[in-house]
PDB file of N, CA and C in Angstrom:
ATOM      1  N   UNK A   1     -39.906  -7.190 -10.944  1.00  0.00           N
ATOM      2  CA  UNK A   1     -39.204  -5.963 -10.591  1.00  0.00           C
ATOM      3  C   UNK A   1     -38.330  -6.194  -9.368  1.00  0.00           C
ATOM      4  N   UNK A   2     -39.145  -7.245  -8.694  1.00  0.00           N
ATOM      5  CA  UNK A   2     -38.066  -7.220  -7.192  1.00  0.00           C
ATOM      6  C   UNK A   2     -36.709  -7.820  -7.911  1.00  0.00           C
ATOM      7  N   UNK A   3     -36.460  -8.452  -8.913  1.00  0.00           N
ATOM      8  CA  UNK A   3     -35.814  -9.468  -8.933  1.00  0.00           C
ATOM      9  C   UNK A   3     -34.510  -8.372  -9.353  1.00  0.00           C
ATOM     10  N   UNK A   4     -34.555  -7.294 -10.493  1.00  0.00           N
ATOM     11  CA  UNK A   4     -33.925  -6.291 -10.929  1.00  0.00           C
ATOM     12  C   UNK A   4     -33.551  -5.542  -9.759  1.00  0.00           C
ATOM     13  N   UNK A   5     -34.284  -5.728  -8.819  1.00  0.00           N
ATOM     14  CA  UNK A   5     -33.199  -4.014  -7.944  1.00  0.00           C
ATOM     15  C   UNK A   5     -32.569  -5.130  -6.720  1.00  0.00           C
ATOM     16  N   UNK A   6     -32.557  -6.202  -7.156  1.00  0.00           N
ATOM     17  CA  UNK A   6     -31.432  -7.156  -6.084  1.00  0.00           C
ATOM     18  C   UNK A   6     -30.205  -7.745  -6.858  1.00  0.00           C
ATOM     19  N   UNK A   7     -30.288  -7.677  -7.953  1.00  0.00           N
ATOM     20  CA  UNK A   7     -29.443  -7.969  -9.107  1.00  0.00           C
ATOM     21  C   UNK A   7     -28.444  -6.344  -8.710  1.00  0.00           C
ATOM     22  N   UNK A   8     -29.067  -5.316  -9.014  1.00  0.00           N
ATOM     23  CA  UNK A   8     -28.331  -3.995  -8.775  1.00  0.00           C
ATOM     24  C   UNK A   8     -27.582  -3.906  -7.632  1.00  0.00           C
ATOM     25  N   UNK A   9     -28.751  -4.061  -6.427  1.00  0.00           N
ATOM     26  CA  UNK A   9     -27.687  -4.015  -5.137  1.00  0.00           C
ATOM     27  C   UNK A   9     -26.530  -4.797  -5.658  1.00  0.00           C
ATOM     28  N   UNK A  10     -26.916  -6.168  -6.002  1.00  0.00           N
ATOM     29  CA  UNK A  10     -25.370  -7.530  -5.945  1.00  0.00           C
ATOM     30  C   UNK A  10     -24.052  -6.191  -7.028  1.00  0.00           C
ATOM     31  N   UNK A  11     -24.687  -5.477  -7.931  1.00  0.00           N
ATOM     32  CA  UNK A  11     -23.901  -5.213  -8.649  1.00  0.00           C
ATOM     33  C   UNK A  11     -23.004  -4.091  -8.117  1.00  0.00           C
ATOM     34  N   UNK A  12     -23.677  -3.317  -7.565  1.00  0.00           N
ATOM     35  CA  UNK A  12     -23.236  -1.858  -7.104  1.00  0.00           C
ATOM     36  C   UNK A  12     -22.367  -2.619  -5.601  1.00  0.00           C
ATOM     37  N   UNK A  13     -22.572  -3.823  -5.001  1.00  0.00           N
ATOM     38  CA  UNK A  13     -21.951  -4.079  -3.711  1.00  0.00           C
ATOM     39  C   UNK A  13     -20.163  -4.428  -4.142  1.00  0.00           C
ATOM     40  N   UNK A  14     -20.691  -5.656  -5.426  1.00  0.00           N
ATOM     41  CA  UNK A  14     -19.789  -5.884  -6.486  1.00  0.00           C
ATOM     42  C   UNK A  14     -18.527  -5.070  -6.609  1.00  0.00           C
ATOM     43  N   UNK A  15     -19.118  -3.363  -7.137  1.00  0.00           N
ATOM     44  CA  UNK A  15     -18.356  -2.260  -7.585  1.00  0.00           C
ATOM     45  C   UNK A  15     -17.463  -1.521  -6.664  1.00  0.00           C
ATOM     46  N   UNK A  16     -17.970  -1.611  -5.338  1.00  0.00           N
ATOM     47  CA  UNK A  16     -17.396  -0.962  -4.152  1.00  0.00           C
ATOM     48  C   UNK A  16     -16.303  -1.823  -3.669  1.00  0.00           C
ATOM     49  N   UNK A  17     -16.559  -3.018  -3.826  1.00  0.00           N
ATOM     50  CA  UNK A  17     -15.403  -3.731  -3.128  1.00  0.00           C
ATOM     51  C   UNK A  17     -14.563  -3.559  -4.251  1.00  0.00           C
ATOM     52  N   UNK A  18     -14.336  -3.890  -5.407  1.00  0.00           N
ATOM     53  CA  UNK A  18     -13.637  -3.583  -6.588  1.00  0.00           C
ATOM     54  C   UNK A  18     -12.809  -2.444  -6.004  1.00  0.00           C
ATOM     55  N   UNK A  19     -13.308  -1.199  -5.573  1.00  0.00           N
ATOM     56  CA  UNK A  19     -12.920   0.028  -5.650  1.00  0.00           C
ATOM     57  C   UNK A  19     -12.396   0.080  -4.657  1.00  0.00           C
ATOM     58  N   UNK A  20     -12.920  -0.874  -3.318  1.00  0.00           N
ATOM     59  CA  UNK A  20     -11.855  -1.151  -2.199  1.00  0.00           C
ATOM     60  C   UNK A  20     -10.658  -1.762  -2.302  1.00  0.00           C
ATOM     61  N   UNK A  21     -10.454  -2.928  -3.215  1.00  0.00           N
ATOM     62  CA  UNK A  21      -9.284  -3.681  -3.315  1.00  0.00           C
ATOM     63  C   UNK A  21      -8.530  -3.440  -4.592  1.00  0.00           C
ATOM     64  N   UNK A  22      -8.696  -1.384  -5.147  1.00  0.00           N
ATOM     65  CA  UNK A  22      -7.703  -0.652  -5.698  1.00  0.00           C
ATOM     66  C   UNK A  22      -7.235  -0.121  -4.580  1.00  0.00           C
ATOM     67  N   UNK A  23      -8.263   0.876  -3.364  1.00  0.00           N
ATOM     68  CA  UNK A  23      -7.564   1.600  -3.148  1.00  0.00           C
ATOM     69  C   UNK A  23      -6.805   0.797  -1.740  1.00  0.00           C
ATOM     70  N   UNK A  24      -6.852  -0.462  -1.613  1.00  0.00           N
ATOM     71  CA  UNK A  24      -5.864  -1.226  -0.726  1.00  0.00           C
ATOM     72  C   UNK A  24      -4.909  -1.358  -1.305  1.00  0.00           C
ATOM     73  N   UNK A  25      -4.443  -1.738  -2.501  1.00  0.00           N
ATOM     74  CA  UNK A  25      -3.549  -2.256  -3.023  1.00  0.00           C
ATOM     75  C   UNK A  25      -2.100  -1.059  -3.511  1.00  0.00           C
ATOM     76  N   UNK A  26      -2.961  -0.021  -3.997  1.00  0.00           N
ATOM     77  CA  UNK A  26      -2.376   1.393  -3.818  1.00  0.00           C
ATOM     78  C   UNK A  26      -2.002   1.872  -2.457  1.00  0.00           C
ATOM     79  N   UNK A  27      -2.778   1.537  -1.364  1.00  0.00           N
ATOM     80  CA  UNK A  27      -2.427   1.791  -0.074  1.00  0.00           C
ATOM     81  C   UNK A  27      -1.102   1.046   0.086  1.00  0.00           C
ATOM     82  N   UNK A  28      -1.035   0.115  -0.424  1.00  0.00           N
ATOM     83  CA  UNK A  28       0.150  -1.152   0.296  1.00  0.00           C
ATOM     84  C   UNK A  28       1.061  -1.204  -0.642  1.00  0.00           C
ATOM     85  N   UNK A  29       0.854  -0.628  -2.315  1.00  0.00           N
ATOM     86  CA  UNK A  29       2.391  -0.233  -3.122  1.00  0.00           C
ATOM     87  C   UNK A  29       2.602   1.221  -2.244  1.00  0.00           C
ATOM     88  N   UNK A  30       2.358   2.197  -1.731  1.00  0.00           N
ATOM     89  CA  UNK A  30       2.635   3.137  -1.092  1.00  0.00           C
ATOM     90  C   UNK A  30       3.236   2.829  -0.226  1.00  0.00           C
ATOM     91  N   UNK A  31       3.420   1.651   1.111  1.00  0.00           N
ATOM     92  CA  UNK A  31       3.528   1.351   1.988  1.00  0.00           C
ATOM     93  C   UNK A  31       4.900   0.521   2.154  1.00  0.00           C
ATOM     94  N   UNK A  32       5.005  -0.276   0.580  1.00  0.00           N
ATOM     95  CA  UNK A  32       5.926  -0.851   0.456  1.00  0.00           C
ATOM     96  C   UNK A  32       7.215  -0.254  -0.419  1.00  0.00           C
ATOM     97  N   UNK A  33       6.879   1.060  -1.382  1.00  0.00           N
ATOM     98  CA  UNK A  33       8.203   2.193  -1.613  1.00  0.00           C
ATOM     99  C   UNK A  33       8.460   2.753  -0.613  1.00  0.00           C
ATOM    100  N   UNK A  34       7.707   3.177   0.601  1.00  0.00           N
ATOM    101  CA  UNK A  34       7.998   3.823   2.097  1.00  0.00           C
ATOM    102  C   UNK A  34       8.977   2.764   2.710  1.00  0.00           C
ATOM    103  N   UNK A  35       8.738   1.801   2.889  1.00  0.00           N
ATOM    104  CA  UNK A  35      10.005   0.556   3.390  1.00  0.00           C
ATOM    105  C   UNK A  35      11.386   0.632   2.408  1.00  0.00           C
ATOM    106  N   UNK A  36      11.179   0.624   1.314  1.00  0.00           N
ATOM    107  CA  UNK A  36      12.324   0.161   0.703  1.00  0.00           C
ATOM    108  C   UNK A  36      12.922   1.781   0.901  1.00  0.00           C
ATOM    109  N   UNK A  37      12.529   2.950   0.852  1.00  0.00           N
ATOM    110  CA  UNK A  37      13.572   3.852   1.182  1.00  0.00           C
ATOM    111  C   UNK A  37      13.997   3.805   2.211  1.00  0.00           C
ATOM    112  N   UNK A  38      13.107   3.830   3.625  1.00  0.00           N
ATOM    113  CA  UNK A  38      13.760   3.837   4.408  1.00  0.00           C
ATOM    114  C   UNK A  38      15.210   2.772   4.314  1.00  0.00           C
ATOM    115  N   UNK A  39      14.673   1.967   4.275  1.00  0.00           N
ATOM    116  CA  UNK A  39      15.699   0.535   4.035  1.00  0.00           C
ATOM    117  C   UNK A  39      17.167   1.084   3.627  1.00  0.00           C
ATOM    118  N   UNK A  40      16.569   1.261   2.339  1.00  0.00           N
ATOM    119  CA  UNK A  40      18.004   2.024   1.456  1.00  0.00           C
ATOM    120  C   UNK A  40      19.047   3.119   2.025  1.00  0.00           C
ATOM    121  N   UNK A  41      17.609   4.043   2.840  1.00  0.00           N
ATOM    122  CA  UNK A  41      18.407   5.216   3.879  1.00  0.00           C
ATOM    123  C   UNK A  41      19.199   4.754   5.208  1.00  0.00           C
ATOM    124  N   UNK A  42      18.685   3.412   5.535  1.00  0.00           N
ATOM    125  CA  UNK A  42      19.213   3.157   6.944  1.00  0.00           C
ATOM    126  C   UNK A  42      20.896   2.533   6.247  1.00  0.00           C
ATOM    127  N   UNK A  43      20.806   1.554   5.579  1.00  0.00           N
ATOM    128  CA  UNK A  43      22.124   0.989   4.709  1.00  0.00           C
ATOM    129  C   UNK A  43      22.777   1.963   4.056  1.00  0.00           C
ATOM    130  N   UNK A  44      22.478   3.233   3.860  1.00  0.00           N
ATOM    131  CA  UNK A  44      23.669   4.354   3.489  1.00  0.00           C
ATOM    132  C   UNK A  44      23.848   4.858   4.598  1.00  0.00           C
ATOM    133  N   UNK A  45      23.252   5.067   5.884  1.00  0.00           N
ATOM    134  CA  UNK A  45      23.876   5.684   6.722  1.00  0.00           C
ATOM    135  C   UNK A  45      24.817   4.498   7.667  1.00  0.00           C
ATOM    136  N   UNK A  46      24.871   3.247   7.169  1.00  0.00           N
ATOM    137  CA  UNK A  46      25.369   2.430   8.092  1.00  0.00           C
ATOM    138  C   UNK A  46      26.812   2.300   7.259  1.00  0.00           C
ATOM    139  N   UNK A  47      26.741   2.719   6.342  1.00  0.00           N
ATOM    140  CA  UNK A  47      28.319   2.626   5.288  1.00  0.00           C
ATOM    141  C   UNK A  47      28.750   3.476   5.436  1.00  0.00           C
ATOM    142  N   UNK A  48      28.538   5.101   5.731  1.00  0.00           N
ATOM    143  CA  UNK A  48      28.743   5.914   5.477  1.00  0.00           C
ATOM    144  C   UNK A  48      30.285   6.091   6.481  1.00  0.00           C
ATOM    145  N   UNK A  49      31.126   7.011   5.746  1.00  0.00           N
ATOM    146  CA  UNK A  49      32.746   6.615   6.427  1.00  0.00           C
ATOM    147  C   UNK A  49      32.838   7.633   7.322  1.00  0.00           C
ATOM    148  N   UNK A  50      32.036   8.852   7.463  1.00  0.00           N
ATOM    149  CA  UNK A  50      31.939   9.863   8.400  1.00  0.00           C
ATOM    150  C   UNK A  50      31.369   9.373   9.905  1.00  0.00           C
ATOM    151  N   UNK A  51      31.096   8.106   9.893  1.00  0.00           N
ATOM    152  CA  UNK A  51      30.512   7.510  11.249  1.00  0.00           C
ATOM    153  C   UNK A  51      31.702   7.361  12.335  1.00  0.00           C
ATOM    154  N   UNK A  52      31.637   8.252  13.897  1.00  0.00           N
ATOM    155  CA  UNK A  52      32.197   7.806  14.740  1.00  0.00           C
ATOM    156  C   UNK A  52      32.727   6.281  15.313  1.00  0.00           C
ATOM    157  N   UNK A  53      33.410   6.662  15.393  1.00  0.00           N
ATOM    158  CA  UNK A  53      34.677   5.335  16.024  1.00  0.00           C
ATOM    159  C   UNK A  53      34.855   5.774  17.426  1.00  0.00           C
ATOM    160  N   UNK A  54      34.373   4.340  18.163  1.00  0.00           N
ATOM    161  CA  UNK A  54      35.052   4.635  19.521  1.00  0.00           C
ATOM    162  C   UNK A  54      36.492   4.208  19.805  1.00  0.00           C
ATOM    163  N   UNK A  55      37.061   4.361  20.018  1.00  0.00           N
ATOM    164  CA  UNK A  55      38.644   3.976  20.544  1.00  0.00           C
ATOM    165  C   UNK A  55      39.241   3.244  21.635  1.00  0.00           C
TER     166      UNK A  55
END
């Protein structure tokens, strides 16, 4: 019997990290569409033809 509920822990420890390295990976595609807009937003405002000119 001991041998079954250490097999479980290994399994259930198993399952959590699983469930950690979704919700990292979802953390960090979140993290990395947050960059690329900004990105995209900073390069349209750097084209943009309404931008002051000093003289």
């Amino acid at each position: 019997m001991k041998k079954e509920s250490n097999k479980r822990k290994n399994q259930e420890v198993v399952e959590g990290s699983v469930e950690a390295l979704h919700a990292e990976v979802e953390r960090l595609r979140m993290e990395n569409a947050y960059l690329k807009k900004l990105n995209a937003l900073v390069q349209t405002k750097e084209k943009s033809p309404n931008k002051t000119k000093l003289k």
